[in-house]
Each structure stands twice: as C-alpha cells, then as structure tokens.
Protein backbone atom coordinates (compact mmCIF):
# COMPACT_ATOMS: atom_id res chain seq x y z
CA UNK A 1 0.00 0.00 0.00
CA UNK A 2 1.74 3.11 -1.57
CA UNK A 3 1.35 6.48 0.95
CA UNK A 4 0.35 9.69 0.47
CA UNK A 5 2.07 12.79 0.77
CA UNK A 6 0.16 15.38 2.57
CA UNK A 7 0.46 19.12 2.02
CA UNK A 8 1.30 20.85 4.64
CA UNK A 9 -1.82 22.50 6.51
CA UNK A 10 -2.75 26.50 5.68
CA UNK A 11 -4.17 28.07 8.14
CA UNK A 12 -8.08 29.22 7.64
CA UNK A 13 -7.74 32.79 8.15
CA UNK A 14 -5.09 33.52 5.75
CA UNK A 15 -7.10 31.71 3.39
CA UNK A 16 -10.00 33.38 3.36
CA UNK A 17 -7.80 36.83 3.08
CA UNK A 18 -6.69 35.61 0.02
CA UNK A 19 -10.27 34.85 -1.70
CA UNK A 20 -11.45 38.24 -0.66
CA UNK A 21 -8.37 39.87 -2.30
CA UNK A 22 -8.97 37.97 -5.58
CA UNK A 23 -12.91 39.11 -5.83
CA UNK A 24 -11.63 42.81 -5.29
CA UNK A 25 -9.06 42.90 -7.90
CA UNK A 26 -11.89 40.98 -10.16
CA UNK A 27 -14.33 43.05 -9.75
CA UNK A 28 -11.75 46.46 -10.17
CA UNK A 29 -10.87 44.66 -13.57
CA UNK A 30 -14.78 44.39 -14.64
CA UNK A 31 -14.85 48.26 -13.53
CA UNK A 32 -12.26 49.57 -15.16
CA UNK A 33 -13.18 47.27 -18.63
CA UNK A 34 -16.67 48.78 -18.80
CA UNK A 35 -15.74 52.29 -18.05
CA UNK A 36 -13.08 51.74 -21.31
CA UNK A 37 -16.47 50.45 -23.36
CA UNK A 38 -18.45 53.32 -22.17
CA UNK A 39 -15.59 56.08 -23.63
CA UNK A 40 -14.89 54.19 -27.00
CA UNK A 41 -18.60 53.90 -27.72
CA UNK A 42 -18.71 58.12 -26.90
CA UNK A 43 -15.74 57.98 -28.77
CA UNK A 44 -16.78 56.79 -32.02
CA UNK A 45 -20.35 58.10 -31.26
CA UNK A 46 -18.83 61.95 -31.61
CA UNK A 47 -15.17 61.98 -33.30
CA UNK A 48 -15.82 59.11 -35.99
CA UNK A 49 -18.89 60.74 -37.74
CA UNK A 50 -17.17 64.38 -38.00
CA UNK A 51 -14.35 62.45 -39.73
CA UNK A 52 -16.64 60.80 -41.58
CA UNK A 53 -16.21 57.60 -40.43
CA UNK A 54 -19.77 55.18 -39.65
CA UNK A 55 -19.82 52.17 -37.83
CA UNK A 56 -22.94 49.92 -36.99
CA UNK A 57 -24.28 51.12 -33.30
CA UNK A 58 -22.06 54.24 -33.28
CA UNK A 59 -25.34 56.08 -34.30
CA UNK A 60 -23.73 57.58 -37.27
CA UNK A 61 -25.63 58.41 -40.58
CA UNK A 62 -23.25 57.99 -43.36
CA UNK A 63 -21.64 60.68 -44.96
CA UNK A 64 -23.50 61.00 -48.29
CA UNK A 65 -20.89 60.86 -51.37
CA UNK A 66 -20.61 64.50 -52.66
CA UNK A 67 -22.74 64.92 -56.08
CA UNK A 68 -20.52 66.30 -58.83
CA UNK A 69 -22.15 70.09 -59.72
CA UNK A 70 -22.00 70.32 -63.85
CA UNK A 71 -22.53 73.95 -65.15
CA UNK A 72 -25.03 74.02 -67.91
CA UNK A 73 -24.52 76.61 -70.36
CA UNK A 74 -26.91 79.48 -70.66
CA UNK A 75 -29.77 78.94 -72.86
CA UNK A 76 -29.88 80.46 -76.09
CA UNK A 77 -31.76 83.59 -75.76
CA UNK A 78 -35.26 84.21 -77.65
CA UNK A 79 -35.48 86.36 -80.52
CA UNK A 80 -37.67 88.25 -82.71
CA UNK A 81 -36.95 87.69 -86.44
CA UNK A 82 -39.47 88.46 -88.76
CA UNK A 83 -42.06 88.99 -86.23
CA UNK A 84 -41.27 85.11 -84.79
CA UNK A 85 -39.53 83.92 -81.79
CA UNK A 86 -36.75 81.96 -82.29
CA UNK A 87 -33.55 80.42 -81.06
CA UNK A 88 -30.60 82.40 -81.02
CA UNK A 89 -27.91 80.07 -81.38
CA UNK A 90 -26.05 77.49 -79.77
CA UNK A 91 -28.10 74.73 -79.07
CA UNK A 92 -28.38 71.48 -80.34
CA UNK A 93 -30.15 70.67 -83.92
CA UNK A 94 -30.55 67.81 -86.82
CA UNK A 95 -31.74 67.73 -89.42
CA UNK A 96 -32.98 64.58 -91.29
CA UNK A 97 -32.38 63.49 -95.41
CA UNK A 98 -35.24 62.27 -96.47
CA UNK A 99 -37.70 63.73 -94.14
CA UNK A 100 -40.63 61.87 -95.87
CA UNK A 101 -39.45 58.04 -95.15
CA UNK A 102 -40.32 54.94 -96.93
CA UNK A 103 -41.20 52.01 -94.82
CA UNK A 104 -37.86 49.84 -94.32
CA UNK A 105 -35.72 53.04 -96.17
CA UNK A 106 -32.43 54.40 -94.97
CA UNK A 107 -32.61 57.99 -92.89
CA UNK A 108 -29.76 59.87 -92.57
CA UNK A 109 -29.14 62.33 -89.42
CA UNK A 110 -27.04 65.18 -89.62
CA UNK A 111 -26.22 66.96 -86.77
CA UNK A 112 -24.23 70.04 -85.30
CA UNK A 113 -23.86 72.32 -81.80
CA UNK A 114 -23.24 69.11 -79.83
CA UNK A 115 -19.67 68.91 -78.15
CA UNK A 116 -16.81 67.93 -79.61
CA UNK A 117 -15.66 64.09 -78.92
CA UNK A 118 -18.92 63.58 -77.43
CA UNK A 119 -21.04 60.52 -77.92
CA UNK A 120 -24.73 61.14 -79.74
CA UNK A 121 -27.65 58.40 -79.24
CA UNK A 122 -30.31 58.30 -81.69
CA UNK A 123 -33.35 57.07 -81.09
CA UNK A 124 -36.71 56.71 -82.57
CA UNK A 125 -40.00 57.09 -80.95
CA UNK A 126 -43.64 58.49 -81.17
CA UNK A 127 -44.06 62.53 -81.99
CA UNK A 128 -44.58 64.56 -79.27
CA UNK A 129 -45.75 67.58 -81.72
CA UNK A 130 -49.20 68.86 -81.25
CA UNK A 131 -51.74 67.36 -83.23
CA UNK A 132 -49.77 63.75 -84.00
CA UNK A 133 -51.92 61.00 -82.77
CA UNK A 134 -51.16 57.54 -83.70
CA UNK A 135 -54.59 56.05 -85.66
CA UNK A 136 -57.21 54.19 -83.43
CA UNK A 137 -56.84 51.24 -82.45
CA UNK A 138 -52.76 51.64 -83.08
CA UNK A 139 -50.17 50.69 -80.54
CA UNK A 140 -48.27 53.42 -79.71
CA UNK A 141 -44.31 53.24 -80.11
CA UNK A 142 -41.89 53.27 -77.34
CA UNK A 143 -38.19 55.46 -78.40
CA UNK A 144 -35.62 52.89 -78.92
CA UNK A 145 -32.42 53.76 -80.14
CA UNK A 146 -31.55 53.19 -83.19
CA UNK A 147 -28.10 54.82 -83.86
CA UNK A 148 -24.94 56.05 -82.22
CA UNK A 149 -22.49 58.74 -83.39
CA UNK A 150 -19.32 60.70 -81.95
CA UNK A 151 -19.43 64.33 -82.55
CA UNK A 152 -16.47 65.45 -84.92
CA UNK A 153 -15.03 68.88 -85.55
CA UNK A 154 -17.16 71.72 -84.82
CA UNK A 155 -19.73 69.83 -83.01
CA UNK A 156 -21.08 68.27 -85.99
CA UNK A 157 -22.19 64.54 -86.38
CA UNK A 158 -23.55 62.21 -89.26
CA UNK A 159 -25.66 58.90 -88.67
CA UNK A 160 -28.14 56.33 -90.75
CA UNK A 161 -30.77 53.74 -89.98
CA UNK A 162 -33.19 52.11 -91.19
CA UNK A 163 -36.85 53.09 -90.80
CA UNK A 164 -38.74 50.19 -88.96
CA UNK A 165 -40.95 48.06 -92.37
CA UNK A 166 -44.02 48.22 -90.45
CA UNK A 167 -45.31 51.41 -88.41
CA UNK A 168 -48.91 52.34 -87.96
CA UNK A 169 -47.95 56.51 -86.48
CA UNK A 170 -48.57 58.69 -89.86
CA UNK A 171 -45.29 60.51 -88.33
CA UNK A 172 -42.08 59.83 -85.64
CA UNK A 173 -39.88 61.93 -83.85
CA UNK A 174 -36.01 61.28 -84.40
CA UNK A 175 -34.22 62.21 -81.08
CA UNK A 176 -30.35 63.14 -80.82
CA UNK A 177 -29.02 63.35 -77.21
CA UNK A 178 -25.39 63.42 -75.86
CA UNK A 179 -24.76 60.75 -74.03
CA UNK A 180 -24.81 61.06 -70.09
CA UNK A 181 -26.45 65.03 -70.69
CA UNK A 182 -29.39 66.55 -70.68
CA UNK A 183 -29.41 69.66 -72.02
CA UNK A 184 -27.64 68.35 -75.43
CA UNK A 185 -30.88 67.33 -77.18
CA UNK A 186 -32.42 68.11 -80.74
CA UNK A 187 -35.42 66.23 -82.18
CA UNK A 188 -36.62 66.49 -85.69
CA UNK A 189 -40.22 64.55 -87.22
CA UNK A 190 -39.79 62.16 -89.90
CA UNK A 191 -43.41 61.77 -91.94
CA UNK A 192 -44.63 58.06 -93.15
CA UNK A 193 -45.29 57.52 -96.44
CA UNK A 194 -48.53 55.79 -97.92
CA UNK A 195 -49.57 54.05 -100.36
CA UNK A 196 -48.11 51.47 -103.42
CA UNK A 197 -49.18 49.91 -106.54
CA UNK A 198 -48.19 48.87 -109.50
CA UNK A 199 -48.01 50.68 -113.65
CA UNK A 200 -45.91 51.21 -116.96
CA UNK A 201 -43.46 53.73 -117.33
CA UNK A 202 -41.33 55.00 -119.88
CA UNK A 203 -38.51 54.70 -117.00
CA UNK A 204 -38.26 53.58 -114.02
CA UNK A 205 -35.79 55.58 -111.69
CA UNK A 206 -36.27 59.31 -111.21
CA UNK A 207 -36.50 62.35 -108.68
CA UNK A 208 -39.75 64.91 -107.55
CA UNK A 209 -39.54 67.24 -110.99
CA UNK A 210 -37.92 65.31 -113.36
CA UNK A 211 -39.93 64.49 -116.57
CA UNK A 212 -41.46 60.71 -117.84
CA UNK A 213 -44.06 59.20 -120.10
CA UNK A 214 -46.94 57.75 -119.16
CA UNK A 215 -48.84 54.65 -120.62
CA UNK A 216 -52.35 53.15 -119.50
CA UNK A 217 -54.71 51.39 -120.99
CA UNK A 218 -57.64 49.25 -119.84
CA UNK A 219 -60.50 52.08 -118.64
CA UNK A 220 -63.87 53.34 -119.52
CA UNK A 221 -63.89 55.06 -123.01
CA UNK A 222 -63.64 58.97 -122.65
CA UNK A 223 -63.54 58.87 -118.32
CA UNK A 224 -61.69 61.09 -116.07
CA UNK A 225 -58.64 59.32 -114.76
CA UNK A 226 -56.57 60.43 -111.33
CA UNK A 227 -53.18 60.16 -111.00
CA UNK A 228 -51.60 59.47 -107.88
CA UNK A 229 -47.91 58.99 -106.27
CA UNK A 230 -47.47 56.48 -104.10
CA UNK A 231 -51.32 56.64 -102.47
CA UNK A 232 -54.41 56.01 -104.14
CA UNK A 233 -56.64 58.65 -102.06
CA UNK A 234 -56.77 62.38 -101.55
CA UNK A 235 -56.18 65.76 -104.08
CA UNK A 236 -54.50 63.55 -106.84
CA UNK A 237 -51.15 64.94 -108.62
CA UNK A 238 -52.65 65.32 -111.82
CA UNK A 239 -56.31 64.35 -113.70
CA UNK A 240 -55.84 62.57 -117.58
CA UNK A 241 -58.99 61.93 -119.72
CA UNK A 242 -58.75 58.51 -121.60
CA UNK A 243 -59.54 58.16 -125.31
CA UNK A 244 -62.84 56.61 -126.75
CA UNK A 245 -59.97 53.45 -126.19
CA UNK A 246 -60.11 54.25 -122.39
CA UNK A 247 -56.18 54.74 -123.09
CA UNK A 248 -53.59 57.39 -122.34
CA UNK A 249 -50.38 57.10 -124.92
CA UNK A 250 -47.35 58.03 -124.17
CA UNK A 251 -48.55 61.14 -121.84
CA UNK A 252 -45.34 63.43 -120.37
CA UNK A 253 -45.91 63.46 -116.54
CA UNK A 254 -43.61 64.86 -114.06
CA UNK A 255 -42.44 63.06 -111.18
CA UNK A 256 -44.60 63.80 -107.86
CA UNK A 257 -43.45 63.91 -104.35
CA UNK A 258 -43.85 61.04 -102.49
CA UNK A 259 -40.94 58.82 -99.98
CA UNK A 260 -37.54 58.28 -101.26
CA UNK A 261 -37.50 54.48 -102.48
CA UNK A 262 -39.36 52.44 -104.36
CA UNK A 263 -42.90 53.75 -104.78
CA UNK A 264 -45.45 53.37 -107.41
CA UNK A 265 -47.42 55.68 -109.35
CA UNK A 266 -51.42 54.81 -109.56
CA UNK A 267 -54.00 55.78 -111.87
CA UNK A 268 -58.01 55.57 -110.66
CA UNK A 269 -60.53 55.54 -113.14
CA UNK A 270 -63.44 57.83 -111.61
CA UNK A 271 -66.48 56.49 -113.59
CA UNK A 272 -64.85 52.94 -113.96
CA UNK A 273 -63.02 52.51 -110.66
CA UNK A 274 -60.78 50.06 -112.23
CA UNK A 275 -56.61 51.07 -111.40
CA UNK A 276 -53.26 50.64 -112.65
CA UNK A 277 -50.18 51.45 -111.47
CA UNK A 278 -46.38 51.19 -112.22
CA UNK A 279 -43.42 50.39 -110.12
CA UNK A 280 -40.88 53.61 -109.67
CA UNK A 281 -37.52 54.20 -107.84
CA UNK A 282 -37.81 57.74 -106.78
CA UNK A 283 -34.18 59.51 -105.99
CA UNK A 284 -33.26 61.92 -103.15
CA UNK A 285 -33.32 65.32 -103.62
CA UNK A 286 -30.17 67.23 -102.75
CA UNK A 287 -31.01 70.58 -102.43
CA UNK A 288 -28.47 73.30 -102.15
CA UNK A 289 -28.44 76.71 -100.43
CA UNK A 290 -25.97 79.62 -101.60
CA UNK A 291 -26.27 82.75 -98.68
CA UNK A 292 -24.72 85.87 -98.94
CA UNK A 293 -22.84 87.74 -97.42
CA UNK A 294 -21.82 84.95 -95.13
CA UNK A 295 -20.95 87.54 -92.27
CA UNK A 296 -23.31 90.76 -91.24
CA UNK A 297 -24.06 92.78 -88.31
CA UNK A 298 -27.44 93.57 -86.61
CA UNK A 299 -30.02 95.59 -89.51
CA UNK A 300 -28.09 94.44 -92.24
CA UNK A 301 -29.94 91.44 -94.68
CA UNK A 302 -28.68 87.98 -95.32
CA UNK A 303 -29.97 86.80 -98.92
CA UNK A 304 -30.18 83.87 -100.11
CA UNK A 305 -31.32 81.26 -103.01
CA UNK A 306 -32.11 77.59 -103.37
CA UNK A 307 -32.31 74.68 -105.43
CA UNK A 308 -32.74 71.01 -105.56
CA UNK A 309 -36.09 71.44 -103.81
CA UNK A 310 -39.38 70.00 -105.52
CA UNK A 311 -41.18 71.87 -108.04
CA UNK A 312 -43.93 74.24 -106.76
CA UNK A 313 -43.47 73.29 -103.27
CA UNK A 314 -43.28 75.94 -100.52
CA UNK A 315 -39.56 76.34 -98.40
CA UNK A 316 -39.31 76.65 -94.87
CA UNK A 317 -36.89 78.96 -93.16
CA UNK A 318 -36.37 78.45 -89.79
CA UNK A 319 -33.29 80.12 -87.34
CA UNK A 320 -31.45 77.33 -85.52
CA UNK A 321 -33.84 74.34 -85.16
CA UNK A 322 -35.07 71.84 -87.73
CA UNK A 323 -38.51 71.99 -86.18
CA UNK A 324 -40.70 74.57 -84.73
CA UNK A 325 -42.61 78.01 -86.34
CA UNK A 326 -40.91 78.64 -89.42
CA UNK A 327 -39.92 82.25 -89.58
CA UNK A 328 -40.71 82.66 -93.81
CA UNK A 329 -42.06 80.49 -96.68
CA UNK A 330 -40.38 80.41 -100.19
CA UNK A 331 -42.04 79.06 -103.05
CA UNK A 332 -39.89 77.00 -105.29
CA UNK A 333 -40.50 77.38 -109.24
CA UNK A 334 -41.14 74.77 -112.03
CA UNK A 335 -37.13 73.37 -111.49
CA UNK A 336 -37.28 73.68 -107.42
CA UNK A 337 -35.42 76.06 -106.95
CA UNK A 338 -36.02 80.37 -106.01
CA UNK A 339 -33.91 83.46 -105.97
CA UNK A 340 -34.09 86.64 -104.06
CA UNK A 341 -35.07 85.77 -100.78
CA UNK A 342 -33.89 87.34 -97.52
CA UNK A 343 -33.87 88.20 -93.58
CA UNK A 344 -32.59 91.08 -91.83
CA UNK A 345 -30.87 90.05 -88.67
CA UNK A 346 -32.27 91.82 -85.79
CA UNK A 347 -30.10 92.78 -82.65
CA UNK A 348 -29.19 90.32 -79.79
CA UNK A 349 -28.30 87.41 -82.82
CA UNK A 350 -24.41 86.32 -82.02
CA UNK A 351 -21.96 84.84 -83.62
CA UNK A 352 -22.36 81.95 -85.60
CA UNK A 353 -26.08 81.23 -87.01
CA UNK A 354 -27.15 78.54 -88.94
CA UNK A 355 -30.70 78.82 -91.36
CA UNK A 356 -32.39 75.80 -92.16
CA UNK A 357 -34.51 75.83 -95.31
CA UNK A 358 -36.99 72.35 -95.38
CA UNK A 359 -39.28 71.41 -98.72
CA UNK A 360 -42.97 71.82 -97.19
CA UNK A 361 -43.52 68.64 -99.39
CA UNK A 362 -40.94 66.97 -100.04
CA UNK A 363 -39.42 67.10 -96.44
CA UNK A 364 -35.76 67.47 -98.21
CA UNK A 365 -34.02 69.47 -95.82
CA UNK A 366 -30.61 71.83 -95.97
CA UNK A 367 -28.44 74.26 -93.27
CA UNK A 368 -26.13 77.09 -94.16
CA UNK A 369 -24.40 78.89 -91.51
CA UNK A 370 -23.13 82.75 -91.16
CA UNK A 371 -21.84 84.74 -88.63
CA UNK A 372 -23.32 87.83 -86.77
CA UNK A 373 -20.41 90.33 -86.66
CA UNK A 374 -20.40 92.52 -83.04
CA UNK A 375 -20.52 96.61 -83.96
CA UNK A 376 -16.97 97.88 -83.13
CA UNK A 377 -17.42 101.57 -82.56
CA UNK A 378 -14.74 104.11 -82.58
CA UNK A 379 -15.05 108.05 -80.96
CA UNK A 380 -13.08 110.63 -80.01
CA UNK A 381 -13.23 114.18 -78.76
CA UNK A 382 -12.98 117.60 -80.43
CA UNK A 383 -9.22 117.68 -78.41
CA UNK A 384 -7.18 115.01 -77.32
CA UNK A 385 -6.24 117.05 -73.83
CA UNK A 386 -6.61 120.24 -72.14
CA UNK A 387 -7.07 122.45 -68.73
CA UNK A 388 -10.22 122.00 -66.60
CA UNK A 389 -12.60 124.28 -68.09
CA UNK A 390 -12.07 122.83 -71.41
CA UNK A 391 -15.23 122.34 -73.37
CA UNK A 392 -15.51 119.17 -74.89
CA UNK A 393 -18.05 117.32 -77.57
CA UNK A 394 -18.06 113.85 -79.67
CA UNK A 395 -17.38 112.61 -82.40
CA UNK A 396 -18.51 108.97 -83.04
CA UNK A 397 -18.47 106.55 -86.05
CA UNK A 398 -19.49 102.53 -86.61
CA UNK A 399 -22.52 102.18 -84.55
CA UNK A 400 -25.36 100.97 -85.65
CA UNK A 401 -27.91 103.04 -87.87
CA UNK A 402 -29.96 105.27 -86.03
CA UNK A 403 -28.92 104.17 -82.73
CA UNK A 404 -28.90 106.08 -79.17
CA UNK A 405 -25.47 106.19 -77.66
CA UNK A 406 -25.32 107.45 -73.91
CA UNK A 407 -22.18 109.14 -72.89
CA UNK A 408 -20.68 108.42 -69.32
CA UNK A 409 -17.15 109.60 -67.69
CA UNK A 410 -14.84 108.62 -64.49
CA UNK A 411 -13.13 111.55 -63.71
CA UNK A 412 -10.99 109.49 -61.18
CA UNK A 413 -10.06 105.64 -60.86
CA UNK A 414 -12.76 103.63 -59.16
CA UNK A 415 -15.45 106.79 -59.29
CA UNK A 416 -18.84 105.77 -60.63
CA UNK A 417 -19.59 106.50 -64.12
CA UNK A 418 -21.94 109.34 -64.34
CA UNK A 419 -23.92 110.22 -67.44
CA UNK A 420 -23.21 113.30 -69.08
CA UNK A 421 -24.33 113.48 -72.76
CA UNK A 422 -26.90 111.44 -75.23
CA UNK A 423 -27.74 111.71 -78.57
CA UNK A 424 -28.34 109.71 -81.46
CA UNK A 425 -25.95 108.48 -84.51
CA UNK A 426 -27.47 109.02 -88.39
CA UNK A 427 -28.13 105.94 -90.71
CA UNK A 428 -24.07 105.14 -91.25
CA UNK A 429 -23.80 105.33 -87.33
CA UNK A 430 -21.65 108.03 -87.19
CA UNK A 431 -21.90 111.65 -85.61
CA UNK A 432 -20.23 114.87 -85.55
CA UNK A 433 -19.75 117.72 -82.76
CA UNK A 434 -22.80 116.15 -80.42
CA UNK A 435 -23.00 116.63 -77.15
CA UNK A 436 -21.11 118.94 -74.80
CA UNK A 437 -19.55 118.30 -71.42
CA UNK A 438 -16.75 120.43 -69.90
CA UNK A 439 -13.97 119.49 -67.43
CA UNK A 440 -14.49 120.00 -63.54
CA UNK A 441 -11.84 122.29 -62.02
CA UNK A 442 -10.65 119.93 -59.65
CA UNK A 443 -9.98 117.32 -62.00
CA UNK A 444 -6.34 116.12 -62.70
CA UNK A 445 -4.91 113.47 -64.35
CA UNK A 446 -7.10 111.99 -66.90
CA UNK A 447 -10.73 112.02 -67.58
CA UNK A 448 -12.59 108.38 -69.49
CA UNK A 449 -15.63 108.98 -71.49
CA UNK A 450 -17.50 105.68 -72.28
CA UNK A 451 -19.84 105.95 -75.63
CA UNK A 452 -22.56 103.19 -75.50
CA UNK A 453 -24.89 101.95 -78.37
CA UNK A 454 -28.33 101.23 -76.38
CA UNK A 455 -29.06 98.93 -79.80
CA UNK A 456 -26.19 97.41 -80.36
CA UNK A 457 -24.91 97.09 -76.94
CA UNK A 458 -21.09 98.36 -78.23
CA UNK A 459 -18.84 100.77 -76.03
CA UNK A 460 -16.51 103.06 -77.82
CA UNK A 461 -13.85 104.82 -74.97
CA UNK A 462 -12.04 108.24 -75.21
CA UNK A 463 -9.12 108.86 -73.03
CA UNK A 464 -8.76 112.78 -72.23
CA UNK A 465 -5.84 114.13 -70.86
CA UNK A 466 -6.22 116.78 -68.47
CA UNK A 467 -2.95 119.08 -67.75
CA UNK A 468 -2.14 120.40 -64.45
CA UNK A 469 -3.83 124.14 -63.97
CA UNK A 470 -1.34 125.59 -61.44
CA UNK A 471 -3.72 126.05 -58.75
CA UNK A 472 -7.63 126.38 -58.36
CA UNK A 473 -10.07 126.96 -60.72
CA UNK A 474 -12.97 128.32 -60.45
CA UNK A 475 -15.74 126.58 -62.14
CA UNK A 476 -19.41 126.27 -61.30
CA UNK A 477 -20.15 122.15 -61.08
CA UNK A 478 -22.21 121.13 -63.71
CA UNK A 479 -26.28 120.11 -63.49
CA UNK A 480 -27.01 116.42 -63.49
CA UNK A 481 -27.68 115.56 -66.98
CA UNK A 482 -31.45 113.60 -67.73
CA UNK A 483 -31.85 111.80 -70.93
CA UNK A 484 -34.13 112.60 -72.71
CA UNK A 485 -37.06 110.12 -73.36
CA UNK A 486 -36.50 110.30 -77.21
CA UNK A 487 -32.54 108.98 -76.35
CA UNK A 488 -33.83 106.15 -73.80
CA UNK A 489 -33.09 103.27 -76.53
C-alpha cells in the first residue's frame, strides 16, 4: 500500500484573506473594462462621424458621397426675327435626309452644336408635336435607339438607320441626345409615307420634278382618270382623260413627291373605278443653299437662293432648329429652286447662325451657316487734352444706324460713371460735334468717357488728358444731366 504525501496544513484565516483579495481585484478589472467600453462607444459616437467615419451602433448616418455640380450653359436667348420667336444660337439641332421616309428606307441624321468628342444616341420614338396622334386602335411606339455617333469637328455629327418596315404613327420623332447630358438634345419629325401599286413607265428611276411618259390602258372610253404617287386617295397629282380606247399614250408626266425608295405611281378611273399602277424608284433630292454675305451685323440682310427642292413646293426657313414656327415660306418654281429671298438680322443674334430651309412637301431638308459680326465703334473728342474748363463734344463713327449712344465719364479711378451726354448716330452710325460736357476744375490726371450703343450694346472709350492748372479753378459744377425720353433706346 503506496502512501500519500500530505500538504502541509494553511491556516483558515489567511485563506480566506486571500479569496477576498482575488474578488476585489476581479471586480476592479470588470470596472475599469466597462468604463473603457463606455468612452470608445462616446468615442466613435462623436469623433468618428465628424471624420466621416460610420460604424454599426455608433449612431452615425453615413456621410453621403458628394454629387458632382455640372454647369449648364446658358440657354440660347429668344429672338424676334421676322415677327417670330426663335432660337438664337447654340443649341443642339438635326436635321434629317429624307424627311418623308419609306417604310424599311435608310434615314440619314445630320447633326451640329453638340460637343466635340462627345457621344450622340439616336433614337426613334412616337411625336410629341401637337396634333400627331397615332390612328385608333394603333399601338403606340416606345423610343428605342436606333443609332450612335461621336461628334467630330465643330460639333457636328452624321448617322443612318433604317426606318422600322411596319409602323402604324402617320409621323415619328427622331431624337439626338449626348450621351450622359441633358441639355444636349435636338429632335426632328420624320413623316410616313402611304400608299403602293403597281403601272408602266417610260422609265423607271427618277426624282420629284424630273420628266417621264406615261402609258395606260384598260379604262372606260372617254372617263376622267386620277393620278396618284405612291397613295391612291386624296387631291391627286394630276387628272388625264382617256380616249374613246379608255387609253392614255405616251402622256409626259412629271415626277410627284412622295418617300424616297421604291414607290409606285397609280391611276383611278373615276367612272370605272378600275386602277393601274407602275413600279418607280424615286431619288433623293439634294437641295443646295448659296447665302450671302456669309458675315453681317445687326439691320443688315442675309440673302439667299435655293435649289434642288421640288417643283412648286413651298420652303421653310427656320433660325437654328429643324422643327418649330418657321420664320418665312419660299415658293420653289417649275425646277425647285427660287432666288431673291432674304432676312434682316435683328439685334441680340451672335456669332455663328445657322438657317435651315426644309421642302414643305418633299421634307428634303438643308443648313447654311453665317456669322453675326459685333458693332466695333470708334469716338473721339474735339481735343485730345486740355485744362479743366475745357469744353468738350463727340465725335462717333461705326454704330449701328440710327442708334442712341449714352455718354458716361470717371473723372478718377474707381469713381462711378456718371452720365453726361446722349444723342443719337445718323443711318451710317456716325456723328459729328454732339454733345457737350466740360472738365471740372478739380480734376487732374485723366478724364474716361465711355460711348454706349443702347441697340447694339457696343462701347466706344475716349481717353482725355487733363494738364495740371497751377492752382484752383474756379468753375461752377455742372447740373445732373437727364436723358431725354427720345434717347432712352
């Protein structure tokens, strides 16, 4: 039997001295953990957020990532040409070639005032003009896009598609926008065509205006018979009368307007109803604008003339936009084209313009640009210097015709400008000896006159040096000067 070793014997009070020691230092431990918890959590409750800084149960909302601020640039300001309100410049535009599609055809988009580099979506979608409401019973299109283009030089962009083959909407709004903007937007209509059918022709391939024979046979002897391009209904192009053959031989016809494509021309017997009709490839029209001068100011007329357009049709001039109130109608003669026409540009216009002229028919649609030229005024006074006392008066040329110019001078840096003289330039904006104004005695130094068109918003400035008098003089200060209400503007 193996014995034990005993340990030797503790006594009781010492050991309970011991216990009660360890519970202290335990519970000191627990005391001093908690009161750490209790400053971290105020911690990251107040310091963490002002950093920036959330964490779950700190109570912190989290700091919302800063939105990037774009500046857009000012809109283009409204102006009255021709008794019409129109775009001044600068924004967006397109323009489409045709403008009266075929079902399935090609559309090109041209477009310009977009930003350089930038990326241009197309898209296709219902019209949101006033007045175009898809037939009953039609379901209504949704925009899809149907084209992408980077904007070259200048701003400007071309793009083609191809015109959905089956569309119930009689017309559909092309839309243009920069990708990741919203203010870089144009939108131009394109119109459906209708109608199809089947003839004989003495060719087969032509353009709106040009000349071909026509062929039918097959109606009532001696009837009426309407002639139609590419549709059978409405005011028809042109009425025949058939021989006691019911036949038309070899009749010259012009080629009508209808979609680019093939098309067909139909003839309608009115007594008879029978119909005919003949297969025809009609051509684009390229139509061609020649403006002149190609820079102007304010009051002074841009001409212009035209061709390629349809015969007979009316041309649409509008300022800066594809779409809109046009802001004059030209009507094309028996080759599509006119001569003569013109706009005088009225004041607030800018810098470069751009005039788009659009076939009221045939939709065929051209730009030209020009440039509004800022008046650059010149003036001086009857004396290039002088004492105080000196009288002095204007002399002012290259303002615009029949303006108001208001005079103001600083007769010390950082002085408000006062007015001191008005009057009005003559038809070559120029004047001679106007207006009078004569130096304050205390004045020293130089004096600045400021010469401001009220029309065409130009400042001509006259520097006049004033030499040193040799002591006081004595001159009476002059009355505040009123305008007169026929030199407001």
């Amino acid at each position: 039997m193996q014995s034990l070793k005993h340990r030797p014997a503790v006594p009781r009070g010492k050991s309970r001295r011991k216990k009660r020691a360890n519970v202290k230092l335990s519970r000191k431990r627990l005391l001093l953990a908690a009161a750490a918890a209790v400053l971290l959590v105020m911690v990251g409750r107040s310091l963490l957020p002002a950093l920036g800084i959330t964490a779950p149960g700190l109570g912190g909302k989290p700091t919302e990532t800063p939105t990037e601020v774009q500046t857009k640039a000012p809109p283009a300001p409204q102006v009255d040409l021709n008794g019409v309100m129109v775009p001044g410049g600068g924004a967006p535009m397109i323009t489409l070639n045709p403008g009266l599609v075929r079902l399935g055809g090609t559309v090109t988009v041209q477009g310009s005032g977009f930003d350089q580099g930038s990326v241009v979506d197309v898209y296709l979608g219902p019209s949101s003009a006033p007045g175009q409401k898809p037939p009953k019973g039609a379901a209504t299109a949704k925009p899809h896009q149907v084209a992408t283009a980077k904007a070259g030089k200048y701003g400007i962009f071309t793009a083609n598609f191809n015109f959905p083959s089956t569309m119930t909407q009689p017309v559909l709004e092309v839309t243009a926008q920069a990708r990741g903007s919203t203010d870089k937007v144009a939108k131009a209509d394109a119109s459906v065509a209708q109608g199809a059918g089947q003839a004989t022709l003495s060719a087969i391939v032509g353009k709106p205006g040009d000349t071909i024979n026509l062929t039918v046979k097959g109606f009532a002897p001696g009837e009426n018979l309407d002639v139609f391009w590419g549709r059978i209904s409405g005011e028809p192009t042109l009425t025949l009368k058939a021989d006691e053959g019911g036949s038309v031989g070899k009749t010259p016809i012009r080629v009508g307007v209808t979609a680019v494509g093939t098309t067909s021309l139909v003839v309608v017997g009115k007594k008879s109803g029978a119909a005919a009709s003949a297969p025809f490839q009609v051509l684009r029209l390229y139509p061609s604008i020649k403006i002149a001068p190609y820079a102007v100011k304010a009051t002074q007329k841009v001409t212009f003339s035209g061709s390629g357009f349809a015969p007979d049709e009316r041309v649409l001039v509008r300022l800066n936009a594809a779409g809109g109130q046009p802001v004059m109608a030209i009507p094309t003669d028996d080759a599509g084209g006119f001569k003569g026409a013109g706009l005088t540009m009225p004041f607030k216009l800018k810098g470069a313009q751009a005039l788009v002229f659009t076939g009221e028919q045939s939709r065929a649609a051209v730009s030209s640009g020009f440039t509004i030229l800022p008046y650059m005024p010149q003036a001086r006074t009857n004396a290039y210097g002088g004492l105080p006392g000196t009288m002095v008066n204007f002399y002012a040329t290259q303002f615009a015709p029949n303006e108001a110019v208001h005079v103001t001078v600083q007769t010390a840096k950082g002085a408000k400008p006062e007015t001191v003289a008005a009057f009005r330039v003559d038809q070559k904006g120029t004047a001679r000896a106007v207006g009078q104004y004569t130096i304050p005695g205390d004045t020293e130094d130089t004096v600045v006159f400021h010469l401001h068109g009220q029309s065409s918003d130009s400042t001509a400035t006259v520097n006049f040096k004033v030499d040193k008098s040799g002591g006081p003089v004595d001159i009476p200060p002059a009355k505040p000067f009123t305008i007169p209400k026929n030199l407001e503007n």
